[in-house]
C-alpha atoms as a PDB file:
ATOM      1  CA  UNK A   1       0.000   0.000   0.000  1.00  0.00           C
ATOM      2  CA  UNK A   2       1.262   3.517  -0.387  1.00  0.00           C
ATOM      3  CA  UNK A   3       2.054   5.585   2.685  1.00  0.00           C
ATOM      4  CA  UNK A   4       2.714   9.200   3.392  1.00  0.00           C
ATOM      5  CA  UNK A   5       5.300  10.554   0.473  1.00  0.00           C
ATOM      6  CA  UNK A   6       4.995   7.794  -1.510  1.00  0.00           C
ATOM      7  CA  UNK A   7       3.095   8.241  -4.944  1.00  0.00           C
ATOM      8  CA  UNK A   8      -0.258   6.231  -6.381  1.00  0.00           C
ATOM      9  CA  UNK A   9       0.578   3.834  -8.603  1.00  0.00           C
ATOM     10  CA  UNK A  10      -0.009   5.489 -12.133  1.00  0.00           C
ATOM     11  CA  UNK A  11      -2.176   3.234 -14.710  1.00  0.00           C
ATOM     12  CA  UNK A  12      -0.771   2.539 -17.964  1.00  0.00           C
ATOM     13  CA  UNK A  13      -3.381   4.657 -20.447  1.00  0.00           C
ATOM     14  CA  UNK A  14      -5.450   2.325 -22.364  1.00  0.00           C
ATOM     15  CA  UNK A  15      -4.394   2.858 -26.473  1.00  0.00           C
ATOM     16  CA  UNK A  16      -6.350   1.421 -29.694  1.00  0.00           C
ATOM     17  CA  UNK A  17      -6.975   3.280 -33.310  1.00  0.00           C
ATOM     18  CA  UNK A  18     -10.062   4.119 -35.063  1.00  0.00           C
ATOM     19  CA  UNK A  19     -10.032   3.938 -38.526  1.00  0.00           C
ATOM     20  CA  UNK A  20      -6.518   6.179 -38.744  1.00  0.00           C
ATOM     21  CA  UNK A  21      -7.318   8.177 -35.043  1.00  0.00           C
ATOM     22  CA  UNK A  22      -5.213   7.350 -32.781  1.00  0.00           C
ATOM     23  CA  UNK A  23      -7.143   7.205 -28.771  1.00  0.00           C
ATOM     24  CA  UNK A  24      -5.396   7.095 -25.660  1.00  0.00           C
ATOM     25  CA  UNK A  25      -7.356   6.726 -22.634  1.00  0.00           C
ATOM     26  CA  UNK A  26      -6.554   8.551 -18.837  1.00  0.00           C
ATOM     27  CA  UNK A  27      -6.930   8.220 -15.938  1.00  0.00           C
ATOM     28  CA  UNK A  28      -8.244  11.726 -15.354  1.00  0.00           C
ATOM     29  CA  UNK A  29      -8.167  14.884 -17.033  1.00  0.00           C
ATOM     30  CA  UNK A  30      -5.001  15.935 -15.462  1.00  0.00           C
ATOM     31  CA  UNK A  31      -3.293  12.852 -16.807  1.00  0.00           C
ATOM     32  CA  UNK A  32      -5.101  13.803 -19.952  1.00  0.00           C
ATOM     33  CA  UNK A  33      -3.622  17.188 -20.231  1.00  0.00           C
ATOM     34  CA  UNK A  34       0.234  16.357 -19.254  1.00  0.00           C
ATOM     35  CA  UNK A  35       0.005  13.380 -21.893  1.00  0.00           C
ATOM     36  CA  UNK A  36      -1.165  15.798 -24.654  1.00  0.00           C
ATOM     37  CA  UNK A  37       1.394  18.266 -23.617  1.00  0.00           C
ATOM     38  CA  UNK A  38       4.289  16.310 -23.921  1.00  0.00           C
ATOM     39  CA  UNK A  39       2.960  15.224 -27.450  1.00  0.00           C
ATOM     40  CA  UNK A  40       2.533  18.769 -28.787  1.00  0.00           C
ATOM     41  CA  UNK A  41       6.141  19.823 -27.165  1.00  0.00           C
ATOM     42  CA  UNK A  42       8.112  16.987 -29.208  1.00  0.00           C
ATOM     43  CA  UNK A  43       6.182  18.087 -32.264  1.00  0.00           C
ATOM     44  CA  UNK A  44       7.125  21.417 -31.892  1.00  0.00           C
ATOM     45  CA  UNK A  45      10.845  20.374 -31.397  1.00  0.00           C
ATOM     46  CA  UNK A  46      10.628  18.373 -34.455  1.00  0.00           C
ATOM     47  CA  UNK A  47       9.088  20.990 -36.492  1.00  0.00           C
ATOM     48  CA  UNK A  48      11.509  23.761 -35.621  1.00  0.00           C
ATOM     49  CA  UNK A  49      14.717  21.457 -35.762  1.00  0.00           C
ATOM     50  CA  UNK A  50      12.685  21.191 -39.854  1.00  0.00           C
ATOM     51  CA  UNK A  51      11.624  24.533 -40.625  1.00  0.00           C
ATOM     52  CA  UNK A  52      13.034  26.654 -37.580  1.00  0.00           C
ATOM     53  CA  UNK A  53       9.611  28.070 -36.614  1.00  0.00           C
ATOM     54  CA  UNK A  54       6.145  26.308 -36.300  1.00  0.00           C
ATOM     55  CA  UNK A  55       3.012  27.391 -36.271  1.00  0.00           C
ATOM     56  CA  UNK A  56       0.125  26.712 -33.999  1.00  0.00           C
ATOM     57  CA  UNK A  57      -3.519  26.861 -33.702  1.00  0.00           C
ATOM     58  CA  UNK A  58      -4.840  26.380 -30.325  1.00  0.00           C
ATOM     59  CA  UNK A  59      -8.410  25.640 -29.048  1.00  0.00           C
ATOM     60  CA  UNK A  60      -9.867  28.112 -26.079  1.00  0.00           C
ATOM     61  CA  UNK A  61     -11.817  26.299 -23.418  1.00  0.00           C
ATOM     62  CA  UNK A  62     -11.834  24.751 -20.257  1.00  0.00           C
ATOM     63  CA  UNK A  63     -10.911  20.965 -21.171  1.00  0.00           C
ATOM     64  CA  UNK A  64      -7.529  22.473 -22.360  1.00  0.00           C
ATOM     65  CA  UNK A  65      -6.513  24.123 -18.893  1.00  0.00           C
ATOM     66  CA  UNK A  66      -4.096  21.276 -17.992  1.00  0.00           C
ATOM     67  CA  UNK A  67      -2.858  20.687 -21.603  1.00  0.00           C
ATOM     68  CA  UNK A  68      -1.672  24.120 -21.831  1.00  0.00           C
ATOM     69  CA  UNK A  69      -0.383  24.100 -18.378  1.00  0.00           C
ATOM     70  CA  UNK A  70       1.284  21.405 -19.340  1.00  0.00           C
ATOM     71  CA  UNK A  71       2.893  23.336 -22.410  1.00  0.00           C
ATOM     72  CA  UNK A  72       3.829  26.580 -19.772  1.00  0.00           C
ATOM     73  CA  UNK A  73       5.678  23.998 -17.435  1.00  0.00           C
ATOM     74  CA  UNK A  74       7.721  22.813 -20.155  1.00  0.00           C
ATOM     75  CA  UNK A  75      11.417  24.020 -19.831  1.00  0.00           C
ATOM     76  CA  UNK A  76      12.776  22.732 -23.019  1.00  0.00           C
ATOM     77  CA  UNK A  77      10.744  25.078 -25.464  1.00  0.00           C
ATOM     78  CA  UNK A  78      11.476  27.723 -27.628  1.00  0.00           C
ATOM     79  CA  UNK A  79       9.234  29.539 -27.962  1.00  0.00           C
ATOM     80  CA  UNK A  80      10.718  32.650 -29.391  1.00  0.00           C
ATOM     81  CA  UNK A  81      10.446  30.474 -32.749  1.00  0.00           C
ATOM     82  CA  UNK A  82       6.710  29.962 -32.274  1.00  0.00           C
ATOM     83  CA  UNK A  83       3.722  31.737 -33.719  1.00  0.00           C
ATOM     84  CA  UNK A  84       0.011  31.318 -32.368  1.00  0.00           C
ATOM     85  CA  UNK A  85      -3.284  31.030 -33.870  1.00  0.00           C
ATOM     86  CA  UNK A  86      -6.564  30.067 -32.472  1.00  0.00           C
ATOM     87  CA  UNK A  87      -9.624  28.600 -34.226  1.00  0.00           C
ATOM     88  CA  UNK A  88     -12.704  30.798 -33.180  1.00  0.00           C
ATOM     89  CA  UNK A  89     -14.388  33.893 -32.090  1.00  0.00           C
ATOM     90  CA  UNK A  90     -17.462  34.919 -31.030  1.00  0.00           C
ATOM     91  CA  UNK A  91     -18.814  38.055 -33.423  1.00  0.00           C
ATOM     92  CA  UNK A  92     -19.165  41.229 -31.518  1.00  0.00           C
ATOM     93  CA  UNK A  93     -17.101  40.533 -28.360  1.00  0.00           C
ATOM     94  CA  UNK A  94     -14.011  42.722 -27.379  1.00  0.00           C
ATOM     95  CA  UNK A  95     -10.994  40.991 -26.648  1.00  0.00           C
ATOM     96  CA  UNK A  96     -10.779  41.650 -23.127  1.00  0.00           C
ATOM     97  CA  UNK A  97     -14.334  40.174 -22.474  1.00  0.00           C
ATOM     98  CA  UNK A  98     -14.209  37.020 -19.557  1.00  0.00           C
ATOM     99  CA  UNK A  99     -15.400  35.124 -22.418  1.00  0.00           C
ATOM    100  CA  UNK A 100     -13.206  36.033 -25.291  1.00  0.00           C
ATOM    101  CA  UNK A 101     -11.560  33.430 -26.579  1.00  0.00           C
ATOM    102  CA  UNK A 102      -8.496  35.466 -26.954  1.00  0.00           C
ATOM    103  CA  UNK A 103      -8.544  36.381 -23.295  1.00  0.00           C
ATOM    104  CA  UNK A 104      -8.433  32.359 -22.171  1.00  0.00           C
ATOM    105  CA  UNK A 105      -5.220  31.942 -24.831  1.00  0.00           C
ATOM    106  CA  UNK A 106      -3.444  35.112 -23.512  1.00  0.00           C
ATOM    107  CA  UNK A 107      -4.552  34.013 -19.511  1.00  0.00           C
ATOM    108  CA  UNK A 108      -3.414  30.182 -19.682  1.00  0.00           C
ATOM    109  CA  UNK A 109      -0.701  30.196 -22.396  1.00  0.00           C
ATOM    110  CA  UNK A 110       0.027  33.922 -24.287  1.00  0.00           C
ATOM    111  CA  UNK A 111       1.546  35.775 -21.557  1.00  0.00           C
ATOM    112  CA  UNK A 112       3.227  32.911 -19.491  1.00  0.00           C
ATOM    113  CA  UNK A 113       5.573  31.972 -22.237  1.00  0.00           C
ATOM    114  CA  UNK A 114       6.452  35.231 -23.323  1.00  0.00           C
ATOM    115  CA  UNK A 115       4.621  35.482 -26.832  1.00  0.00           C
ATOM    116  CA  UNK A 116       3.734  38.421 -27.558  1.00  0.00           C
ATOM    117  CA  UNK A 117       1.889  40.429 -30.509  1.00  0.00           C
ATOM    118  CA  UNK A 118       4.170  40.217 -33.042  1.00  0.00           C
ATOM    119  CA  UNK A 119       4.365  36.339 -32.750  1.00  0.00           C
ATOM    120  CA  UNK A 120       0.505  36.412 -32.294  1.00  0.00           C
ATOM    121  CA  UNK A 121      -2.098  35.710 -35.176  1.00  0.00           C
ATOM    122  CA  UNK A 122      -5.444  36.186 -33.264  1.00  0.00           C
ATOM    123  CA  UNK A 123      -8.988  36.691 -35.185  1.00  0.00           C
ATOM    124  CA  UNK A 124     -10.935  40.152 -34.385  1.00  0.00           C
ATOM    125  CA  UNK A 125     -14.268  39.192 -33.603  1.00  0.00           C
ATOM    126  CA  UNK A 126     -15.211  42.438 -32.415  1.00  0.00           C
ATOM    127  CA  UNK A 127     -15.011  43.606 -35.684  1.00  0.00           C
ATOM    128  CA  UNK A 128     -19.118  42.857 -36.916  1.00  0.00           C
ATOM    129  CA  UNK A 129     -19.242  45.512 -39.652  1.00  0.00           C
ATOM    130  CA  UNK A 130     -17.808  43.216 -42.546  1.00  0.00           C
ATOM    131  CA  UNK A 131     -17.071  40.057 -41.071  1.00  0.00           C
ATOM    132  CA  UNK A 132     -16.748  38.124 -44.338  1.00  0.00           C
ATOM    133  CA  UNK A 133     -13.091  40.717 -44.884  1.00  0.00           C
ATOM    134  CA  UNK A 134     -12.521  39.393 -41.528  1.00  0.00           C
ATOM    135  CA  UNK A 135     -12.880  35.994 -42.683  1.00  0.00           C
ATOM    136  CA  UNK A 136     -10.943  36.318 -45.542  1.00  0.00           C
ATOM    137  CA  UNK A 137      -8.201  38.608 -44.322  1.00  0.00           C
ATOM    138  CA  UNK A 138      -7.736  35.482 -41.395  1.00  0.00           C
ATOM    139  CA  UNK A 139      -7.690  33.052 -44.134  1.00  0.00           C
ATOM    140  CA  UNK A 140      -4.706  34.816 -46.113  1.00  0.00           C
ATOM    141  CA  UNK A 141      -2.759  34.612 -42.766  1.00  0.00           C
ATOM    142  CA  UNK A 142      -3.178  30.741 -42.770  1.00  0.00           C
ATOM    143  CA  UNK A 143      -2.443  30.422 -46.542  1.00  0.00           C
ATOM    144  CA  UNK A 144       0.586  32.736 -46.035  1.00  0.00           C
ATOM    145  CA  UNK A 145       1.669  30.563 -42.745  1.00  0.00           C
ATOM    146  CA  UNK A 146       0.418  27.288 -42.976  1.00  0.00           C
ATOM    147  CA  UNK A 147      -0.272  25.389 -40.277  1.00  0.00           C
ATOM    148  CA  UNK A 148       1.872  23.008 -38.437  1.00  0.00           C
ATOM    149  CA  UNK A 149       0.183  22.033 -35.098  1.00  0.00           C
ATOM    150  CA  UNK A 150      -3.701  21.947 -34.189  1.00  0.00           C
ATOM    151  CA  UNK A 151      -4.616  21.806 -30.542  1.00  0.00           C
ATOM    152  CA  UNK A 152      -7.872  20.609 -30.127  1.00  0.00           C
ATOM    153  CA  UNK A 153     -11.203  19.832 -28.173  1.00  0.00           C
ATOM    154  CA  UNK A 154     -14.607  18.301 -29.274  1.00  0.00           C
ATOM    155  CA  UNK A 155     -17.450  20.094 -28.457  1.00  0.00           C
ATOM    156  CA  UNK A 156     -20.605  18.571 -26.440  1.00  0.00           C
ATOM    157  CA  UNK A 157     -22.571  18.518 -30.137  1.00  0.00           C
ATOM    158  CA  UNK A 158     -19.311  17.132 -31.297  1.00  0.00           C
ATOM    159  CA  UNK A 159     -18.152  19.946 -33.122  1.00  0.00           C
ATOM    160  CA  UNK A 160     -14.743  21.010 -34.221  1.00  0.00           C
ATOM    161  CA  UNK A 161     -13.648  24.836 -33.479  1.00  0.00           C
ATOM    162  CA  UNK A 162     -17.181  26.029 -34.206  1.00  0.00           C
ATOM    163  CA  UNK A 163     -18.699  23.718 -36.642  1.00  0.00           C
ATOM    164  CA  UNK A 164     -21.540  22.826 -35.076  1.00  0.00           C
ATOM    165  CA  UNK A 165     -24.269  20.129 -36.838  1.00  0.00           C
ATOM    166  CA  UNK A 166     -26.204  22.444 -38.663  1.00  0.00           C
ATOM    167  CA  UNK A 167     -22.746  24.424 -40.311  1.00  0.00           C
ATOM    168  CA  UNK A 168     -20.202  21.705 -40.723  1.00  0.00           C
ATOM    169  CA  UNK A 169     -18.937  20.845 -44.172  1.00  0.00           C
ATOM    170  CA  UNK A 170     -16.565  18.824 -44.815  1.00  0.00           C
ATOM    171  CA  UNK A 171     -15.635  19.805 -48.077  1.00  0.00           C
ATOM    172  CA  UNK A 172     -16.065  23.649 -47.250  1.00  0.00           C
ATOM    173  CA  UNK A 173     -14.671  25.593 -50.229  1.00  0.00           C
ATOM    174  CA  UNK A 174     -13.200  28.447 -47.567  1.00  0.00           C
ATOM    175  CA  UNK A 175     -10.417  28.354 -44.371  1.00  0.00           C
ATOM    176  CA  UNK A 176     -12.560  30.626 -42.477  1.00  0.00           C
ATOM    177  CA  UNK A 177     -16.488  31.638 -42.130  1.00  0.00           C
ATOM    178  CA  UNK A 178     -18.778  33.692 -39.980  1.00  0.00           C
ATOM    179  CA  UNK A 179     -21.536  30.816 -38.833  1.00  0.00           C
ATOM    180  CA  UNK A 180     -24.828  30.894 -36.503  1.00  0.00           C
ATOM    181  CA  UNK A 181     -24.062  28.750 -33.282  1.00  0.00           C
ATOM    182  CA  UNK A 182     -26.616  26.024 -32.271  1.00  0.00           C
ATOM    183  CA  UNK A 183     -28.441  25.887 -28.856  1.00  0.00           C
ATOM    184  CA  UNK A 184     -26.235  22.946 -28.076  1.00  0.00           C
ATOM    185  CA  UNK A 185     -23.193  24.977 -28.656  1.00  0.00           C
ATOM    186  CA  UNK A 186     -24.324  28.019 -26.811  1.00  0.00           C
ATOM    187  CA  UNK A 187     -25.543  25.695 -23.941  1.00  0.00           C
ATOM    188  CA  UNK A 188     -22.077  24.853 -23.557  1.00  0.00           C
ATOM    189  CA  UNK A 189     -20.831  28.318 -23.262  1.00  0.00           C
ATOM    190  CA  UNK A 190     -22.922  28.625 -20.236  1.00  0.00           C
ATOM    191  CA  UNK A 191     -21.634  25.016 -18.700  1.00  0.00           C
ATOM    192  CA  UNK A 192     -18.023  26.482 -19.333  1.00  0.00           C
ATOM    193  CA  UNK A 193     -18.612  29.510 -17.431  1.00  0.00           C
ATOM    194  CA  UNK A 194     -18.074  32.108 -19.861  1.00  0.00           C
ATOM    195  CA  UNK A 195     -21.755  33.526 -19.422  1.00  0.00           C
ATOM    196  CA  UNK A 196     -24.677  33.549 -17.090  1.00  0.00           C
ATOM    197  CA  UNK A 197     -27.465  32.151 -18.807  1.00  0.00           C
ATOM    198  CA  UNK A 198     -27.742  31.507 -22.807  1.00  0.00           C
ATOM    199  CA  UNK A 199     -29.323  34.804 -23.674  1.00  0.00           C
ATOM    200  CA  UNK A 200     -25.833  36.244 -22.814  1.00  0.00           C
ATOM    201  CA  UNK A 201     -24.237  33.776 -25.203  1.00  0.00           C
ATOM    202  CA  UNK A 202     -23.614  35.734 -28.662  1.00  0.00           C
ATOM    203  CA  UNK A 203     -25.692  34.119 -31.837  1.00  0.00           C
ATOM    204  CA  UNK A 204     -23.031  34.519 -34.233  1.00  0.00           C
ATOM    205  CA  UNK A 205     -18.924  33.927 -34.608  1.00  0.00           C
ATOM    206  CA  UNK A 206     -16.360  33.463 -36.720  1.00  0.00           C
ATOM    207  CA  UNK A 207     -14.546  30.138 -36.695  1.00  0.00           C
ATOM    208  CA  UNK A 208     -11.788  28.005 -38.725  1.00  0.00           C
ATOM    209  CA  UNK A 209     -13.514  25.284 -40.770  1.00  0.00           C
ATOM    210  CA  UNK A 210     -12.615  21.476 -41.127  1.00  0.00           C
ATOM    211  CA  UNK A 211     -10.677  21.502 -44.114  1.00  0.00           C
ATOM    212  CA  UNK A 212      -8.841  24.321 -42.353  1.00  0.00           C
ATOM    213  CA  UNK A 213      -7.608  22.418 -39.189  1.00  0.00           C
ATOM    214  CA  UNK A 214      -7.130  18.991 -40.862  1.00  0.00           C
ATOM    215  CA  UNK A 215      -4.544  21.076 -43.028  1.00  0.00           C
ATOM    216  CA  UNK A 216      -1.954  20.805 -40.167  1.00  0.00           C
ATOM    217  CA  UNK A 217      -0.528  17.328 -39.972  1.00  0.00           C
ATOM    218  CA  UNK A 218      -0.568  16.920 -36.173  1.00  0.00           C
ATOM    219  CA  UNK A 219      -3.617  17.517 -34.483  1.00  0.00           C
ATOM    220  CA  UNK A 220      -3.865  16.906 -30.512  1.00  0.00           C
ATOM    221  CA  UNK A 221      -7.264  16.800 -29.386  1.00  0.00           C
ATOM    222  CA  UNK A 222      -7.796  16.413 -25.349  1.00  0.00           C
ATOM    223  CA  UNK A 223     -11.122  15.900 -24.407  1.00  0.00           C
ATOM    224  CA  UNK A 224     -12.255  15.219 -20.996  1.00  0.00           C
ATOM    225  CA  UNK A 225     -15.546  15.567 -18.551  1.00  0.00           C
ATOM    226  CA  UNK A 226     -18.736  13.469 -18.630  1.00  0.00           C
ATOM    227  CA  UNK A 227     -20.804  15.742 -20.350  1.00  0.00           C
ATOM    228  CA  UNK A 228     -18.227  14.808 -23.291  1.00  0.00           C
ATOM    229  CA  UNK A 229     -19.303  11.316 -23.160  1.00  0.00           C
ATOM    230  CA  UNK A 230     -22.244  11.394 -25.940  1.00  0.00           C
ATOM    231  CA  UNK A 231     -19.827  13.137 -28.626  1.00  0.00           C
ATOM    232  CA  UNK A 232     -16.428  11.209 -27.456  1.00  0.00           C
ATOM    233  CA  UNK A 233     -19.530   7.936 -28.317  1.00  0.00           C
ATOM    234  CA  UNK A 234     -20.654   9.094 -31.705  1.00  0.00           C
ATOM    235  CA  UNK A 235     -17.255  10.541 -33.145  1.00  0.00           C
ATOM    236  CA  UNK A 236     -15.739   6.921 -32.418  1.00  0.00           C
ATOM    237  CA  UNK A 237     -18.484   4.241 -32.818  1.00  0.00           C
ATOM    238  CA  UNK A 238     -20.734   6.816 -35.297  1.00  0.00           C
ATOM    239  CA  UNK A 239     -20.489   7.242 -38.991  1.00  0.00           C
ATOM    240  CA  UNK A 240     -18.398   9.697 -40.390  1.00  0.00           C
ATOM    241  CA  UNK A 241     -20.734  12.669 -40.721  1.00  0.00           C
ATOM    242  CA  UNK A 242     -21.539  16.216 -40.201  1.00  0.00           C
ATOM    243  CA  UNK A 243     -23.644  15.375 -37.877  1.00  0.00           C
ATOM    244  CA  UNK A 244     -21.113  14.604 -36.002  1.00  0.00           C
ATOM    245  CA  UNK A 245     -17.624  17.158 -36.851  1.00  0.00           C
ATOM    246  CA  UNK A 246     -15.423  15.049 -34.798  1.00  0.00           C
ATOM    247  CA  UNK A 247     -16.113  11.963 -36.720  1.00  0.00           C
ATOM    248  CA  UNK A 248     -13.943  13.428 -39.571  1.00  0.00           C
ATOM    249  CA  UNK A 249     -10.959  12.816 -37.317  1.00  0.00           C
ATOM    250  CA  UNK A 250     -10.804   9.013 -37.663  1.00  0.00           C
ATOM    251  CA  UNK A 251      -9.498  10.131 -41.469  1.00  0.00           C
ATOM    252  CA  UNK A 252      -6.737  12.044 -40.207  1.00  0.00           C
ATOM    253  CA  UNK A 253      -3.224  10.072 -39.989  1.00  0.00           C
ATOM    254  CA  UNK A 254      -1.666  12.778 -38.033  1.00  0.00           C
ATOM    255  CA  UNK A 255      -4.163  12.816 -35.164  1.00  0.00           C
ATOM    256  CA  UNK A 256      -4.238  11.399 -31.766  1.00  0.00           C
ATOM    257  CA  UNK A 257      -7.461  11.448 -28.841  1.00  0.00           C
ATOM    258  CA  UNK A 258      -6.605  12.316 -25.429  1.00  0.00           C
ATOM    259  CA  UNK A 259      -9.519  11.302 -23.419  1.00  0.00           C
ATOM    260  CA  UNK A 260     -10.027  10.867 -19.605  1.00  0.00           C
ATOM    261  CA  UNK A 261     -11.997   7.837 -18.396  1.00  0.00           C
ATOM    262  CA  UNK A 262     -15.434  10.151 -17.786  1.00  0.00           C
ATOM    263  CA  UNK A 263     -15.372  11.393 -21.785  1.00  0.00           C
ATOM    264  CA  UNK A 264     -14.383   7.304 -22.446  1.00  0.00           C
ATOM    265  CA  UNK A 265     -16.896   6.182 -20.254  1.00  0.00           C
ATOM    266  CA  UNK A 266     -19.567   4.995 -23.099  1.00  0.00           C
ATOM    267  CA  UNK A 267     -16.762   3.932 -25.367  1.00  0.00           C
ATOM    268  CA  UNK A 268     -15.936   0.069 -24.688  1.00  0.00           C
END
């Protein structure tokens, strides 16, 4: 038995592929989140010993709080050579709102590793008087710096970034789009904490779409939490549908699942 100052026997994470998604399975979400963060930080090694910079896009919510603390604990990472993205924002909100995804990436990862605007690629929701020049301005940035690294959740309607049900394609003809968010999606917002109650949730935002993350050829996705359990279900053991964003992972070679054993638990 373990005493005082001795350490709990760590499990060895169950592993097994979907179609070409790799799935790890953790113990717990902390487990989840170190596991992930070791995964990204060799990539980005790799990819800057290649090219001598990389490029990330990184998800904003709270399943990735110990992933990225995993990435600020690091000591072995440059990251004077690396340049940030994220994957959505909701139309009409400053960046200094509590529920701005900017504000999450600049509070958890920005700031604590020193990268600062010049290294920073970062979409400007607030901007709602042409968001389609938004769009396309965003998507020049990610055609002039492709992507090396995605940094992923799944949301509780499975989506990916915000491609919810109703505005996934999976063949979308553009990098970046303004879309409607479901009630699904916005119910989320509220579990998350970012707002009150759903009228507070905005309607609208601007998000990457599929074809614009799956460009990268390492995607990390963490997902953890029981409320996760439905989508972890159906973008494993579903078909491979919009109806289901996630699902499109299990055609990605480069990807790999990071799931604690509450967003596994309906998976056998």
């Amino acid at each position: 038995m373990s005493g005082p100052g001795q350490d709990l026997p760590v499990k060895t994470p169950a592993r097994f592929t979907v179609d070409s998604l790799q799935v790890i399975v953790h113990e717990d979400r902390a487990q989840a989140g170190r596991a992930a963060a070791i995964e990204v930080g060799r990539a980005i090694r790799r990819r800057q010993d290649e090219a001598g910079r990389v490029n990330i896009i990184f998800a904003a919510a709270p399943s990735q709080d110990a992933f990225l603390a995993g990435l600020v604990a690091a000591k072995d990472l440059d990251w004077s050579r690396v340049f940030g993205f994220h994957m959505d924002e909701y139309l009409g909100l400053q960046a200094d709102h509590r529920a701005s995804f900017r504000r999450y990436l600049q509070e958890h990862l920005f700031r604590l590793v020193g990268l600062d605007e010049s290294r920073l690629r970062l979409i400007a929701g607030e901007r709602t008087d042409r968001p389609l020049r938004t769009c396309l301005e965003y998507e020049q940035v990610l055609l002039d710096e492709p992507t090396d690294i995605v940094c992923a959740g799944i949301g509780e309607n499975g989506h990916l970034a915000f491609n919810d049900p109703p505005v996934a394609d999976f063949l979308d003809p553009v990098l970046v789009k303004a879309v409607r968010l479901d009630a699904a999606c916005r119910t989320q917002q509220v579990h998350d904490g970012g707002f009150r109650q759903i009228e507070d949730v905005p309607t609208h935002a601007l998000t990457l779409t599929i074809p614009a993350l799956l460009r990268a050829p390492v995607l990390s996705v963490v997902v953890t939490g029981p409320r996760k359990a439905d989508a972890v279900l159906n973008t494993l053991r579903g078909p491979i549908a919009e109806t289901c964003p996630a699902s499109i992972l299990r055609r990605h070679k480069g990807a790999t699942l990071h799931l604690d054993r509450e967003a596994a638990k309906l998976v056998s």
